[in-house]
Each structure stands twice: as structure tokens, then as C-alpha cells.
Protein backbone atom coordinates (compact mmCIF):
# COMPACT_ATOMS: atom_id res chain seq x y z
CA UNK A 1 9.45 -15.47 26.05
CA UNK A 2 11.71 -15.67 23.34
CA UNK A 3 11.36 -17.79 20.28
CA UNK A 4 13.97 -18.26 17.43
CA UNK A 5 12.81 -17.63 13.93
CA UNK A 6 14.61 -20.63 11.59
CA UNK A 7 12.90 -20.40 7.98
CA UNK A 8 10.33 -17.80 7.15
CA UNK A 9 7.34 -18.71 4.41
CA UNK A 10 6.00 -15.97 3.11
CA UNK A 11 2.29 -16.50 2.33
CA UNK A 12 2.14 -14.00 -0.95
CA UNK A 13 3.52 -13.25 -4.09
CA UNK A 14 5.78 -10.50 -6.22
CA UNK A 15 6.51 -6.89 -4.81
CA UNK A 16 5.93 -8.32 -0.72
CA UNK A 17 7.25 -10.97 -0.87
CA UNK A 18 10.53 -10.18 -2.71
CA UNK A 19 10.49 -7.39 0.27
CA UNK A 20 10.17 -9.57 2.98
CA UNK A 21 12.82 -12.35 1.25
CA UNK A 22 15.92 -9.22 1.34
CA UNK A 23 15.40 -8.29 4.71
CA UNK A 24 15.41 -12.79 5.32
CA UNK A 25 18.77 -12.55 3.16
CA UNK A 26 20.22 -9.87 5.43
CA UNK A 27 19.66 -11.56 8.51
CA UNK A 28 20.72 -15.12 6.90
CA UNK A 29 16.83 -16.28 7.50
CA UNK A 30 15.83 -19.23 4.44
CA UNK A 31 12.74 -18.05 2.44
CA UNK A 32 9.71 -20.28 1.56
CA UNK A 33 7.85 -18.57 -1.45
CA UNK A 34 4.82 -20.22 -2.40
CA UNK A 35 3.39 -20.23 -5.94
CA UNK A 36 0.22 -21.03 -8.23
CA UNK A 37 0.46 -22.67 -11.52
CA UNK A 38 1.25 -19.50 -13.38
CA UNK A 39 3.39 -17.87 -11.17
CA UNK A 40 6.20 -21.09 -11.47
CA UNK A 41 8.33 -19.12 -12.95
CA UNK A 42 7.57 -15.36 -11.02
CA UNK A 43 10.43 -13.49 -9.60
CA UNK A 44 9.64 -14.16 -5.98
CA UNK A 45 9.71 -17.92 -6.61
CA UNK A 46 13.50 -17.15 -8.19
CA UNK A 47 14.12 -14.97 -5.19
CA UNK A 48 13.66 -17.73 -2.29
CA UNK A 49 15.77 -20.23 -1.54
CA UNK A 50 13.31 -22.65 -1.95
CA UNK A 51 9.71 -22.57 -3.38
CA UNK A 52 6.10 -24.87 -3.39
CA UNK A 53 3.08 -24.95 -5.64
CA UNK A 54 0.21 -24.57 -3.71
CA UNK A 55 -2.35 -24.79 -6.58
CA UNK A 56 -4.14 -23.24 -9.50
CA UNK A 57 -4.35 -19.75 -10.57
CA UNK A 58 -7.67 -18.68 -8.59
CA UNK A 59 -6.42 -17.04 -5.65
CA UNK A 60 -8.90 -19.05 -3.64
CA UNK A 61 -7.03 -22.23 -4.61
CA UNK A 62 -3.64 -21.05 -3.90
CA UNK A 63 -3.02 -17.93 -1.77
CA UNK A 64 -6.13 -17.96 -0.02
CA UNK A 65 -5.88 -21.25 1.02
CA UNK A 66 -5.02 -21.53 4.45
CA UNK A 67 -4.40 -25.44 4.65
CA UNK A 68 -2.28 -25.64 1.86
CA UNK A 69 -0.07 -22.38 2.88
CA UNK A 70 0.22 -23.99 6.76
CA UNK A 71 0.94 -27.11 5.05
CA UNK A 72 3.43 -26.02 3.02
CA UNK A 73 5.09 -24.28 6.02
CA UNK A 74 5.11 -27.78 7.68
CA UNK A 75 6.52 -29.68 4.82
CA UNK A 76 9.62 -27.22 4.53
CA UNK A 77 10.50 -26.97 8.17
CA UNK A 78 9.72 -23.43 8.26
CA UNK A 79 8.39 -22.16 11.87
CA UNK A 80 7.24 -19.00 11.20
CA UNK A 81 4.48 -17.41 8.37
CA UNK A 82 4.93 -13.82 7.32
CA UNK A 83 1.53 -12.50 4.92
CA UNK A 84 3.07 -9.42 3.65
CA UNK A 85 -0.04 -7.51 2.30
CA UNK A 86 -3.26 -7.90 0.95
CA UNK A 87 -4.48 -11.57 0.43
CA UNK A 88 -4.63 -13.46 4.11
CA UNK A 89 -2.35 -10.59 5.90
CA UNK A 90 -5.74 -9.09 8.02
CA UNK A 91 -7.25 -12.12 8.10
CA UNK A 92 -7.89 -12.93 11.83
CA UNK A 93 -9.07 -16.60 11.69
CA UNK A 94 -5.41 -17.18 9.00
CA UNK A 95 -3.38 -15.73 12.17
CA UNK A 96 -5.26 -18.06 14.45
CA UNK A 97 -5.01 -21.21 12.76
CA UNK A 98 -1.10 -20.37 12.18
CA UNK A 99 -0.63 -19.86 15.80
CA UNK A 100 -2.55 -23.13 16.39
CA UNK A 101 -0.21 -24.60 14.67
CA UNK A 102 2.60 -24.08 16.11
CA UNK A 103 3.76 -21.41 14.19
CA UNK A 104 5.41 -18.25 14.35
CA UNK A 105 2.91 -15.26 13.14
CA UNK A 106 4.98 -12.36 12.19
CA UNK A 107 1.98 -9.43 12.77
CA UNK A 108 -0.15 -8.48 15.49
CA UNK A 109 -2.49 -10.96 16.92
CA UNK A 110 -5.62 -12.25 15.68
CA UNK A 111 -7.33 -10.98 18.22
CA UNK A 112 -6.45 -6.89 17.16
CA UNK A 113 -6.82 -8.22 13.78
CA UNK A 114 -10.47 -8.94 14.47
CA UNK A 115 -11.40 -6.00 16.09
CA UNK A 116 -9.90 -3.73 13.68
CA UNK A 117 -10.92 -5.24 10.61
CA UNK A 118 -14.51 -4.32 12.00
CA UNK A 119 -14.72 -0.70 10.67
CA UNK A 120 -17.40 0.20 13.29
CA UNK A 121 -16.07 -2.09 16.30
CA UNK A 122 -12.81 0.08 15.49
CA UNK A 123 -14.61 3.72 15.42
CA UNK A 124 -15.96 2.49 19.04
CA UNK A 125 -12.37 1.79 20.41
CA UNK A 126 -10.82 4.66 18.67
CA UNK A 127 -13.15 6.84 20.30
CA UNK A 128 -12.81 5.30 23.71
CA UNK A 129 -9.01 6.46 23.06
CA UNK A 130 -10.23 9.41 22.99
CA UNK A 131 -9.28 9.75 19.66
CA UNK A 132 -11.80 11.83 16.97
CA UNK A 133 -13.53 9.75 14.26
CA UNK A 134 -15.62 11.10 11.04
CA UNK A 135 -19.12 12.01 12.00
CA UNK A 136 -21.58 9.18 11.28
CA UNK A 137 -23.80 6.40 12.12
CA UNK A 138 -23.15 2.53 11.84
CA UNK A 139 -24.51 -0.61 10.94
CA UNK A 140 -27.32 0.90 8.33
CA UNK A 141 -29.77 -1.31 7.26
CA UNK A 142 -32.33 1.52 5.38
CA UNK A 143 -32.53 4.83 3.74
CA UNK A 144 -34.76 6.50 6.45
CA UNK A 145 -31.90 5.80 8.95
CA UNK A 146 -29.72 8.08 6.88
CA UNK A 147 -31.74 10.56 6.45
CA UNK A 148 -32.43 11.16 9.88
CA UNK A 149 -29.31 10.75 11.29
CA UNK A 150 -28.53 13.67 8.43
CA UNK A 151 -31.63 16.01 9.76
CA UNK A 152 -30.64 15.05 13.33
CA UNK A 153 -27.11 16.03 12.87
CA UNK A 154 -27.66 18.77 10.67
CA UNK A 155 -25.25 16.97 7.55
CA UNK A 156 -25.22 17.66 4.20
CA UNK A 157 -24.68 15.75 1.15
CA UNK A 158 -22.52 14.02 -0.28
CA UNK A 159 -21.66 11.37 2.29
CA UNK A 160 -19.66 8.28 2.20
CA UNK A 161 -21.24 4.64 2.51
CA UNK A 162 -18.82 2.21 3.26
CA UNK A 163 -18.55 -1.33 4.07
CA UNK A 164 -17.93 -2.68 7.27
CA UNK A 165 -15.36 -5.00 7.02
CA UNK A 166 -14.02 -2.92 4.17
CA UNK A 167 -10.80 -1.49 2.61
CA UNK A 168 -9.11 -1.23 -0.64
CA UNK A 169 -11.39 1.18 -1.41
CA UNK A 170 -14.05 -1.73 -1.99
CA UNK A 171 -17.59 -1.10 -0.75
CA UNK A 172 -17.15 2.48 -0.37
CA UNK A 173 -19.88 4.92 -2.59
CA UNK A 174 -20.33 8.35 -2.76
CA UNK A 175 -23.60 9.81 -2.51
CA UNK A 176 -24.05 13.46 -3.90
CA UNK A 177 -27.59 13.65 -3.01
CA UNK A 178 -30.97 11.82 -2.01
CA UNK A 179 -32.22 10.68 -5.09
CA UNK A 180 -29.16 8.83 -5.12
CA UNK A 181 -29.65 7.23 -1.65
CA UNK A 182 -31.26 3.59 -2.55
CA UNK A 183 -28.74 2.66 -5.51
CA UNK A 184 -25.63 3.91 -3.86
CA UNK A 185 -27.03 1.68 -0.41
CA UNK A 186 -27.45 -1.36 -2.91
CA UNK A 187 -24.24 -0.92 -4.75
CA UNK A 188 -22.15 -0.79 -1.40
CA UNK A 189 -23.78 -3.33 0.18
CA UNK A 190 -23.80 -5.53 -2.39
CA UNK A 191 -20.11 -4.95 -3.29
CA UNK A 192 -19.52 -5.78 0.63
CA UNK A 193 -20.91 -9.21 0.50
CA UNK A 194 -18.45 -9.74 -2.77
CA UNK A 195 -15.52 -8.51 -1.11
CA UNK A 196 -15.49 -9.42 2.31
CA UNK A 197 -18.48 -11.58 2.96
CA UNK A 198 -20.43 -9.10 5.25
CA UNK A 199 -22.63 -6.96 4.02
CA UNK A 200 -23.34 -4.38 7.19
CA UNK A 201 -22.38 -0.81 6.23
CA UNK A 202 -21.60 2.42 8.10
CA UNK A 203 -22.37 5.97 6.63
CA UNK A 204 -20.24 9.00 7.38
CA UNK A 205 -19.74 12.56 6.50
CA UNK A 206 -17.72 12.83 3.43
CA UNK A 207 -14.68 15.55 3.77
CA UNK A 208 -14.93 17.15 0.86
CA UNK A 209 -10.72 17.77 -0.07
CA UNK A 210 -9.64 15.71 3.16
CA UNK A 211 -6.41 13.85 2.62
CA UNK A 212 -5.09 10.82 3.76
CA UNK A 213 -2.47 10.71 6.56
CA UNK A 214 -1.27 7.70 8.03
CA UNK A 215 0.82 7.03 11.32
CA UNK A 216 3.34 4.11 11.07
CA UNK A 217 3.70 2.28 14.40
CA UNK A 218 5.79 -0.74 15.76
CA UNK A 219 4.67 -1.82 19.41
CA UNK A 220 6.21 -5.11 21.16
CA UNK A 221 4.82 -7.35 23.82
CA UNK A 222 6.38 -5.24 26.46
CA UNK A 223 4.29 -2.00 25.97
CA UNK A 224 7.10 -0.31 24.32
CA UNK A 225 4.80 1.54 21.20
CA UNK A 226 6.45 3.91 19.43
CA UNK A 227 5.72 5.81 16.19
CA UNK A 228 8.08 6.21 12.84
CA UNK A 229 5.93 9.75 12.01
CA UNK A 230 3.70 10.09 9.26
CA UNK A 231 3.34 9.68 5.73
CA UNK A 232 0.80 11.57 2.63
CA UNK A 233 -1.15 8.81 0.80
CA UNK A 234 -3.82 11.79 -0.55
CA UNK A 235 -3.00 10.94 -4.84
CA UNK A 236 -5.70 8.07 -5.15
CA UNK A 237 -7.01 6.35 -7.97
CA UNK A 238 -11.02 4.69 -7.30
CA UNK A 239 -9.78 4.96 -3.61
CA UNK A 240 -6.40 3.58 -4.13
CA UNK A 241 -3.41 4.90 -3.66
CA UNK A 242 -0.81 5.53 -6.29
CA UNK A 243 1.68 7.78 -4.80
CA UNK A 244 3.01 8.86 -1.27
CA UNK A 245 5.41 10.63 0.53
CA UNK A 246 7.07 11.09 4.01
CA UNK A 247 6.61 13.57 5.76
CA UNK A 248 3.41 15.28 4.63
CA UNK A 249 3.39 18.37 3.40
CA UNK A 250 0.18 18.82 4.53
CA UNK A 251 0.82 19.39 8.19
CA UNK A 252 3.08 21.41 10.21
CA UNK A 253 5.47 20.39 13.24
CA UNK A 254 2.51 20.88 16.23
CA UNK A 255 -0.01 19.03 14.21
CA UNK A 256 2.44 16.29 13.10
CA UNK A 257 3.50 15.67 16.91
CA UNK A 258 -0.36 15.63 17.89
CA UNK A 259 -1.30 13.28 15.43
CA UNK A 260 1.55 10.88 15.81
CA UNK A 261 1.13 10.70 19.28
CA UNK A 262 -3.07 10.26 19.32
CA UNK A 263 -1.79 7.40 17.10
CA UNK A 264 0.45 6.02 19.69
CA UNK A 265 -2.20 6.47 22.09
CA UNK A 266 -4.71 4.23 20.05
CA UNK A 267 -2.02 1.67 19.52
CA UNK A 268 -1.42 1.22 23.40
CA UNK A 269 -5.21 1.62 23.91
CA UNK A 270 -6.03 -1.92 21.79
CA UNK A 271 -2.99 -3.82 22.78
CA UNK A 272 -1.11 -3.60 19.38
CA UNK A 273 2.25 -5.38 18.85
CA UNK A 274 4.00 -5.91 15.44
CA UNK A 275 4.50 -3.18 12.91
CA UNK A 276 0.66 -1.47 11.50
CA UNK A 277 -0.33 1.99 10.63
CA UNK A 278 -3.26 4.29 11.57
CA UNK A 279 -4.93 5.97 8.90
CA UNK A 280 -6.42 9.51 9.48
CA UNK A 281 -8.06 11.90 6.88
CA UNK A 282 -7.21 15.14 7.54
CA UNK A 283 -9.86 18.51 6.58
CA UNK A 284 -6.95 20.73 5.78
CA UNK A 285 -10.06 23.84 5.98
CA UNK A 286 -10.65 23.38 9.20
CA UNK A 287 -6.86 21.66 10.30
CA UNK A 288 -8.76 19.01 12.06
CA UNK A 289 -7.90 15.25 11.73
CA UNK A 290 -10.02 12.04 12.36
CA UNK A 291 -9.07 8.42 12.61
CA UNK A 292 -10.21 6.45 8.99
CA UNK A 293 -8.89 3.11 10.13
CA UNK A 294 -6.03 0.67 11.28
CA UNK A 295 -4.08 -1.32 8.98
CA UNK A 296 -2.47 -4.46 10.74
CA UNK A 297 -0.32 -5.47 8.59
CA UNK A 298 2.68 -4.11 6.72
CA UNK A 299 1.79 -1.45 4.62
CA UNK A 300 2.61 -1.36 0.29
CA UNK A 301 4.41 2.43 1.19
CA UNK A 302 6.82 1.08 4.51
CA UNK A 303 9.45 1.91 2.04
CA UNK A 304 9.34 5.66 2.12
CA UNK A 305 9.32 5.84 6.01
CA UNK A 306 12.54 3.66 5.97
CA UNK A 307 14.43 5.79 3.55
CA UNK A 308 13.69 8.64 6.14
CA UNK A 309 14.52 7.10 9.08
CA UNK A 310 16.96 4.39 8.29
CA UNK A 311 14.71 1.47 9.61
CA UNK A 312 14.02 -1.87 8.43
CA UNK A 313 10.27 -2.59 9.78
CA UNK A 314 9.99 -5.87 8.04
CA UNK A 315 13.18 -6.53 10.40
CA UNK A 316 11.83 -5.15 13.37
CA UNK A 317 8.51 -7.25 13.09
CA UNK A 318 10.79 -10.41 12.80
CA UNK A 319 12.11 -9.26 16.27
CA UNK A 320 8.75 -8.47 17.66
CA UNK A 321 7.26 -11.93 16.55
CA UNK A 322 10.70 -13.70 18.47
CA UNK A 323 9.78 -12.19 21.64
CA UNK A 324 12.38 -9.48 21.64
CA UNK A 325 12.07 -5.91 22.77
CA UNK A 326 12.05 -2.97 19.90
CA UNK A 327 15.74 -1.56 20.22
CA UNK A 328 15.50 1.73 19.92
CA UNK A 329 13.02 4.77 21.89
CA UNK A 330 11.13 7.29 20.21
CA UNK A 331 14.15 9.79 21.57
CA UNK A 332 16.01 7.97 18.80
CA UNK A 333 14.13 8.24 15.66
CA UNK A 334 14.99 11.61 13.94
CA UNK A 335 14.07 11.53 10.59
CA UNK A 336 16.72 13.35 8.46
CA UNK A 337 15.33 13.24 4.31
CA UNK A 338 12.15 13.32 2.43
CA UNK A 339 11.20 10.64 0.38
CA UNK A 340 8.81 9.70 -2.79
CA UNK A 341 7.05 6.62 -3.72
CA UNK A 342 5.33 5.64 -6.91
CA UNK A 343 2.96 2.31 -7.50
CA UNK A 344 3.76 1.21 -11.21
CA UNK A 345 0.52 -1.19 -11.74
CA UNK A 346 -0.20 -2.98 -14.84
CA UNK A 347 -2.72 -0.35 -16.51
CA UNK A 348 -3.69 1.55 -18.82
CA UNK A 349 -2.99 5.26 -17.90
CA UNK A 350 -5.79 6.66 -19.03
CA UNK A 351 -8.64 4.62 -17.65
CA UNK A 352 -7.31 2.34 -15.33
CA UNK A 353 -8.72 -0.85 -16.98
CA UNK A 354 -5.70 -4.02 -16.24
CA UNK A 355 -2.98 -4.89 -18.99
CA UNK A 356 -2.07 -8.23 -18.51
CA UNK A 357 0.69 -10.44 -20.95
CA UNK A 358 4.53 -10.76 -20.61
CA UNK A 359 6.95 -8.05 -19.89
CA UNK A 360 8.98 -7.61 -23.04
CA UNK A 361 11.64 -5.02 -21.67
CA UNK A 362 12.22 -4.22 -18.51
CA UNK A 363 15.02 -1.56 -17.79
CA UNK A 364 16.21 0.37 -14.72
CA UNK A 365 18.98 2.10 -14.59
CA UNK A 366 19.41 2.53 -11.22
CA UNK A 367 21.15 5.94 -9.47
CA UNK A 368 21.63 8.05 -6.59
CA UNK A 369 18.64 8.33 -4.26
CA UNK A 370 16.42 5.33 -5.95
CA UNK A 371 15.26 2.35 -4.43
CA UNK A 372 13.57 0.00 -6.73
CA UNK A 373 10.70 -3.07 -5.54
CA UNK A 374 11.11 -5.58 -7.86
CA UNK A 375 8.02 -7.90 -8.29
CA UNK A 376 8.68 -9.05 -11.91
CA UNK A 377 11.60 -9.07 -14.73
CA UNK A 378 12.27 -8.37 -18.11
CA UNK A 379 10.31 -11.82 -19.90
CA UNK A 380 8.02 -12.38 -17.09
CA UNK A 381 4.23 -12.50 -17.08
CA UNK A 382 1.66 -10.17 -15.67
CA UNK A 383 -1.35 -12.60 -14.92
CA UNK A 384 -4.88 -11.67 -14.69
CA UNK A 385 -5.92 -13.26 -11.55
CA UNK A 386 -3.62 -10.62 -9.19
CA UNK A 387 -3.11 -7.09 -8.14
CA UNK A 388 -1.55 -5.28 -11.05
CA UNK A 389 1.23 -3.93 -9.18
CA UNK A 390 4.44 -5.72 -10.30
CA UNK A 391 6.71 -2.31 -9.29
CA UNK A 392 7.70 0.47 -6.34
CA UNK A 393 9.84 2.87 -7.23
CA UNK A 394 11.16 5.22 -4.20
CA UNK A 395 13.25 8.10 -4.56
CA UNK A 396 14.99 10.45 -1.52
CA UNK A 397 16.64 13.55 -0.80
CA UNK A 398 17.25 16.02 1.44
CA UNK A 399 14.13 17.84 1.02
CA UNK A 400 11.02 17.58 -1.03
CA UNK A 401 11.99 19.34 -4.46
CA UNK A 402 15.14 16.65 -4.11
CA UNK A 403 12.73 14.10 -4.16
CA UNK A 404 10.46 15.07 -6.76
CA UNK A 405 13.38 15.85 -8.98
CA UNK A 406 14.95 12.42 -8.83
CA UNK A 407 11.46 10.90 -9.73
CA UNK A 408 11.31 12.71 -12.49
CA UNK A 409 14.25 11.97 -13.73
CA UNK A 410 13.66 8.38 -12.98
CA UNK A 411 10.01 8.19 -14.27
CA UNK A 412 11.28 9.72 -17.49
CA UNK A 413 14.85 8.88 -18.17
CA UNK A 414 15.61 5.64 -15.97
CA UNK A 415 12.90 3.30 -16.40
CA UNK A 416 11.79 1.64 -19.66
CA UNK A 417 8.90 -0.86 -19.77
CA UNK A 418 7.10 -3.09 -22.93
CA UNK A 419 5.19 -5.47 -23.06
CA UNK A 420 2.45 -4.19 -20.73
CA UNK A 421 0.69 -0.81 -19.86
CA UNK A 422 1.78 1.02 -16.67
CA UNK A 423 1.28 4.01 -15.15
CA UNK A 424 4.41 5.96 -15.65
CA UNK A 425 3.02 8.11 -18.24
CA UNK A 426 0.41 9.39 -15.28
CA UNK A 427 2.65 9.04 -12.65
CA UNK A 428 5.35 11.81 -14.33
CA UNK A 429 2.32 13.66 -15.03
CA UNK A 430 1.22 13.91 -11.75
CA UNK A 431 4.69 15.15 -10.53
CA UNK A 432 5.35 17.53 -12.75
CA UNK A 433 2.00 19.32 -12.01
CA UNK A 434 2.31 22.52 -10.29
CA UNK A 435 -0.29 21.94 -7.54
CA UNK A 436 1.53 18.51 -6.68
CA UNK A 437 4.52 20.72 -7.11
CA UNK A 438 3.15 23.17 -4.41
CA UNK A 439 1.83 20.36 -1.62
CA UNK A 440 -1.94 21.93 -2.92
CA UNK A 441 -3.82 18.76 -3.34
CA UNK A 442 -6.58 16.29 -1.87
CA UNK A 443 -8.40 13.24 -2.50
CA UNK A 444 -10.04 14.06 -5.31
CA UNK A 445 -6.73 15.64 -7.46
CA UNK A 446 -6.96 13.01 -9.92
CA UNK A 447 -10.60 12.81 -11.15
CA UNK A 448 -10.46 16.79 -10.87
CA UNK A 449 -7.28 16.63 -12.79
CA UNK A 450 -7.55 13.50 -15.68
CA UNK A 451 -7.92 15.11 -18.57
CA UNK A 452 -5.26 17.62 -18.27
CA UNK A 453 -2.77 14.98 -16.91
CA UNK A 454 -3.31 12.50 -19.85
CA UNK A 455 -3.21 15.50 -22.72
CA UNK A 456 0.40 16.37 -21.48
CA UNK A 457 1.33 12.21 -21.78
CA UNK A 458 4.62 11.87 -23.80
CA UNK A 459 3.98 8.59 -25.98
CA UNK A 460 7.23 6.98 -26.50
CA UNK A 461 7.60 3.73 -27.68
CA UNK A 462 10.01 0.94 -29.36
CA UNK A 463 9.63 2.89 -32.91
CA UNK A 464 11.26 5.83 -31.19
CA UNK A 465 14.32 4.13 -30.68
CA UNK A 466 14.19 2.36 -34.25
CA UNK A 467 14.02 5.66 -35.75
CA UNK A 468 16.88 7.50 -33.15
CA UNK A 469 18.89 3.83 -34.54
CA UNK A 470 18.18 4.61 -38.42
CA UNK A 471 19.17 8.45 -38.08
CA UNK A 472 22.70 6.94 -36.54
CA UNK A 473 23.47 4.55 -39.38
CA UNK A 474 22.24 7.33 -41.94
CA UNK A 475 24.45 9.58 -40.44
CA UNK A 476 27.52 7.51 -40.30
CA UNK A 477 26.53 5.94 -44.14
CA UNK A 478 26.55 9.63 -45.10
CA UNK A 479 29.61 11.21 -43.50
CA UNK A 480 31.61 8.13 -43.00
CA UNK A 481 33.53 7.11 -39.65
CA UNK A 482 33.48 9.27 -36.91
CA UNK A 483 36.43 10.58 -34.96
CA UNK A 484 35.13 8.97 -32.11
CA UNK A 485 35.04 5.45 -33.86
């Protein structure tokens, strides 16, 4: 059954829901942006065509609050709620209570929502797909467990403890060996119950080099699922990603059609509709892959796989949520370019730790094969109470050295921020690095790598320009006007 999408709200802030607003401006759909007290004045509130405060700057007040946001959706006649990502976008009982509303949910239903968010209720249905999952045991409560399960199975350290209900890379430790066992079982679990809530854990074997390759998906409500190939999101910082790429490099044609396809297969198996991407890691010694987890939600790196295929998947999920069926087959998609994305965050390249204030200058100079994500402007304010990302920057071409070229040459030349810290000076170091360079590179590249990517940063700053400025005027003071003048 069909139902027609009016007004959107979009229950988020900067980078998604700017996103989310363009595709709503394409299709002539009004925008709702919602806002805390210090975001009145933040570029997606600009963006909409129309905008409520919801409350004060703790995210629980404002865009974790699931009355007000529902509310607000009343109050402005908008009949349909799109999350975007992170905050309330895999939160099951959020897509419930906007359904019991009366409200349009744009994203799979809460009932896949539930059952993925589960890290170990997902491992169970993945593998009744049929589809392989990491080695390991769930729903730890002791030391001893681990250790048998390790003698039993004949493992070897290090190993991963994660949380349940996790992702973000929150509640996830690395243990090297036993002595380290107790502490790393405390840390996780307690960083579980600060994250998400839940403290239960699962342990698995930890690939040592694996990297991370994840399937994007759309699926309707008439069992049409289909996949959009695969992207790299290996270059993580503390379990984060910070760049990615379509296609992976990682993988050739056979394995690329097997995993896609397993992917599809999982996606059919649970009963998926929307847009949402399966995560594998992939042990490029041994060229075997194993499901990681299911993201339900549209993903911070959709961006790349459009440039590649020509898709808008924030426009197909409107579709799917109206009742319509995907218009295209798999026969159709043929991707045709490569493509690059960078996360600028807030941060200071060299440790990581947040840089928060206003954004002084704020300059892209936009070219060919660049797409820019636009969270903030040039005299907006980087809050503290957020994610630090406030940029994506994607470039294209017809193959990969295309793409890396143009993001160099956007990373160095084309983009100027002040005011704040980013990650530019690490992100063009990354790039330029000859095992990036070569597709030779796992999980661990950056921590392996730090200290040789920070030594070759290239500090530039506004008293570069005030000295390139006095060398003109001494120049023209001492030789008098130019021809050109």
C-alpha cells in the first residue's frame, strides 16, 4: 500500500541532515530540521524550510528525545521522520513509537532494528543464512569462560571483547594476552552499560590485519533486495572510520560477487527493507570474509557508492518508506568510476582529542570530480556536546589513482579551514603514503603508521598568507607598478 510522503522532519543535525534536506529539495519535499539551544543558528537549521527548538544542548534533552522530536513532527504537519545517522537512527523502540504515531518511518522496521542491534542475536541469524561469522563465544559473564572457549577452540591471543549492543567502536577492547583478561572484561563491560545501557559482551577472535568491507543494500516490501557493491572502510581511528572508498581494492571480481551476494542473501534472510549495509572484515591472508554486523540505517560513506553508481539512496529509501517498488534490478547497476571519501572531524591531528569554538574561515573551492557535505559554514560554531564531524569531502574518477589525485589536490590546495582543528593535515598524509598508495593496508595502518604520518604534516597557517601578502606589497613598493597592473 502506498503512502504519500508530504513534509519530511529529519530527527538530527549538520552533515545528515543537510544530506537528507537536498535530496527533499530535489524532489520538492518541505524539510523540518530540529535544533537545541546552540545549534539556532547551525547550517542545517538555515538549510530547511522551516526549523523547531526541541531543547537544551544535552543530546538527551533535544535529539534523543523522542516526545519532543514526534511532537515536533505533529506540530509542523510533517508525516514522515527520517533519523539520518547516529543519535535515534537504530533505535528500535524510536521507530516504533513513530509508527505508532502515525508516522511515516523512512528505514527498516523496528522489528530488524531490534534484532540487529543485538550483536549476538545477529551472529545467530547471520549464521542461519548460512553466512560465516568471526569465531567466538557470546554473552560472557567471566574470565574462565574465555579461557576455555580459547583451549577448547585452540585460539590464541589477542582477541576482541565487544559489547553487545555495540558499535561506534564503543565497548570494544583488545586483549593481547591473559594477564590482561579481567581489566580489559571490566573496561568493555563497563563502557557497554555507558553507551548503550546493556552490559552483556561477546568475545571473538581478533583478525590480526583484517579490513573492513561493507555491502550496501536497498530491499523494498516486495522482496525485491538488491545490492549497490561494496565499499573499503579499513583507515580507522579508535575503531572509527576516517576514510573509504568504492570499490575495494582489497578484493578481486569472484570475491566481490560472492560477498555481495552472501550479503543479499542475509538481507532477504531477516526481512530487510529500506536502504542498510552489511559489514564484513575480511583476513586478506587467508582471502576469507566474515559478517561483523548490520547497519540499519543510512550509512556516514553512502556518498561514495552514489558517485559510482549514479544513485540517490536517501531517494530511494523515501520510495521504499511510500510503499513503492525499487525501480531498477541488479542487471542495471554497473558501476562505472572509483571514488574517495574523507571525514574532516573537529580534532586535533595528532591525538585525536575534540577542538571545539567557531569556524573562522571556511573555504572550498570547489572543482571537477568533488562533492562536498556541508554540516557547518564559515562563522559557525563547533559545539562540544556532538560528533566532531562538521565535513565529507568525496572525490571521483575513472579509476583509483584519479581519485586519490583529486583528493590531494583538494586536501591541499582547495580547502582552507580556521578557527578549529581538523584532520586534513592527517588525512593528506594518509593519501600520499605509499602503502595507501598501493591498496597495502589494514585495520591497524594508523596506530602502526602515527608517527611517520604526523612528522611529514605541512603546518600552514593565517601567518603564511600575511607573509606571501607583505612579500607582494614589498615587491611592488620596490619595483613600482607592474605591467600587469
Amino acid at each position: 500500500m502506498e503512502k504519500k510522503i508530504s513534509k519530511i522532519l529529519i530527527a538530527n543535525r549538520g552533515v545528515p541532515a543537510v544530506r537528507i534536506m537536498n535530496t527533499c529539495r530535489d524532489r520538492q519535499i518541505p524539510t523540518v530540521a530540529v535544533y537545541s539551544t546552540p545549534d539556532r543558528l547551525a547550517h542545517h537549521v538555515l538549510v530547511a524550510d522551516e526549523a523547531v527548538h526541541i531543547g537544551e544542548a544535552p543530546p538527551l534533552e533535544s535529539y534523543l528525545n523522542m516526545d519532543r522530536l514526534i511532537n515536533a513532527a505533529k506540530e509542523t504537519g510533517a508525516n514522515a521522520i527520517h533519523p539520518g545517522w547516529g543519535f535515534l537512527a537504530e533505535n528500535a523502540e524510536f521507530a516504533r513509537r513513530v509508527n505508532d504515531a502515525g508516522l511515516i518511518w523512512i528505514g527498516p522496521s523496528p522489528e530488524v532494528i531490534e534484532a540487529m542491534g543485538d550483536k549476538m542475536e545477529a551472529k545467530k541469524l547471520a549464521a542461519k543464512a548460512n553466512v560465516p561469522t568471526v569465531p567466538g563465544i557470546n554473552n560472557v559473564k567471566a574470565a574462565k569462560e574465555i579461557r576455555d572457549w580459547m583451549k577448547e577452540d585452540n585460539v590464541s591471543f589477542p582477541i576482541l571483547i565487544k559489547a553487545a549492543q555495540g558499535g561506534g567502536g564503543k565497548g570494544m577492547v583488545k586483549v593481547n594476552s591473559d594477564k590482561e583478561l579481567e581489566n580489559a572484561i571490566d573496561k568493555a563491560r563497563s563502557e557497554a552499560k555507558k553507551s548503550f545501557g546493556d552490559d552483556k559482551l561477546l568475545v571473538e577472535k581478533f583478525i590480526d590485519h583484517g579490513r573492513h568491507i561493507e555491502v550496501q543494500i536497498v530491499a523494498d516490501s516486495f522482496n525485491n533486495v538488491m545490492h549497490l557493491y561494496e565499499r573499503e572502510c579499513t583507515l580507522q581511528r579508535r575503531n572509527q572510520k576516517i576514510i573509504e572508498e568504492a570499490p575495494s581494492p582489497s578484493i578481486n571480481n569472484d570475491l566481490r560477487t560472492e560477498i555481495c551476494f552472501t550479503a543479499v542473501r542475509l538481507m532477504r534472510e531477516i526481512g530487510y527493507t529500506s536502504a542498510g549495509t552489511v559489514e564484513f572484515l575480511f583476513d586478506s591472508t587467508t582471502n576469507k570474509f566474515y559478517f561483523l554486523e548490520v547497519n540499519t540505517r543510512l550509512q556516514v560513506e553512502h556518498g561514495i557508492t552514489e558517485l559510482i553508481t549514479g544513485l540517490d539512496i536517501v531517494s530511494i529509501m523515501l520510495d521504499i518508506a511510500e510503499g513503492k517498488r525499487i525501480g531498477f534490478s541488479q542487471a542495471d547497476i554497473h558501476p562505472n568510476r572509483w571514488a574517495l571519501e574523507v571525514r574532516i572531524n573537529a580534532e586535533d591531528p595528532k591525538n585525536f582529542s575534540p577542538s571545539f569554538g567557531k569556524i573562522s574561515r571556511l573555504q572550498v573551492h570547489h572543482g571537477p570530480a568533488l562533492r562536498v557535505a556541508q554540516g557547518a559554514y564559515e562563522g559557525s560554531d563547533i559545539p562540544p556536546y556532538y560528533d566532531s564531524l562538521f565535513m565529507l569531502v568525496m572525490t571521483a574518477g575513472p579509476n583509483r589513482d584519479f581519485a586519490i589525485r583529486a583528493m590531494d589536490r583538494t586536501l591541499s590546495k582547495s580547502i582552507r579551514i580556521e578557527g578549529v582543528k581538523t584532520l586534513v593535515p592527517l588525512l593528506l598524509s594518509i593519501i600520499r603514503h605509499e602503502s595507501f598508495q598501493k591498496g597495502e593496508f589494514s585495520t591497524h595502518f594508523i596506530e602502526e603508521h602515527m608517527a611517520e604520518l604526523v612528522s611529514k604534516f605541512q603546518d600552514i597557517d593565517s601567518e603564511d598568507e600575511i607573509i606571501k601578502i607583505a612579500k607582494f606589497v614589498a615587491r611592488v613598493s620596490a619595483l613600482g607598478p607592474q605591467e600587469w597592473m
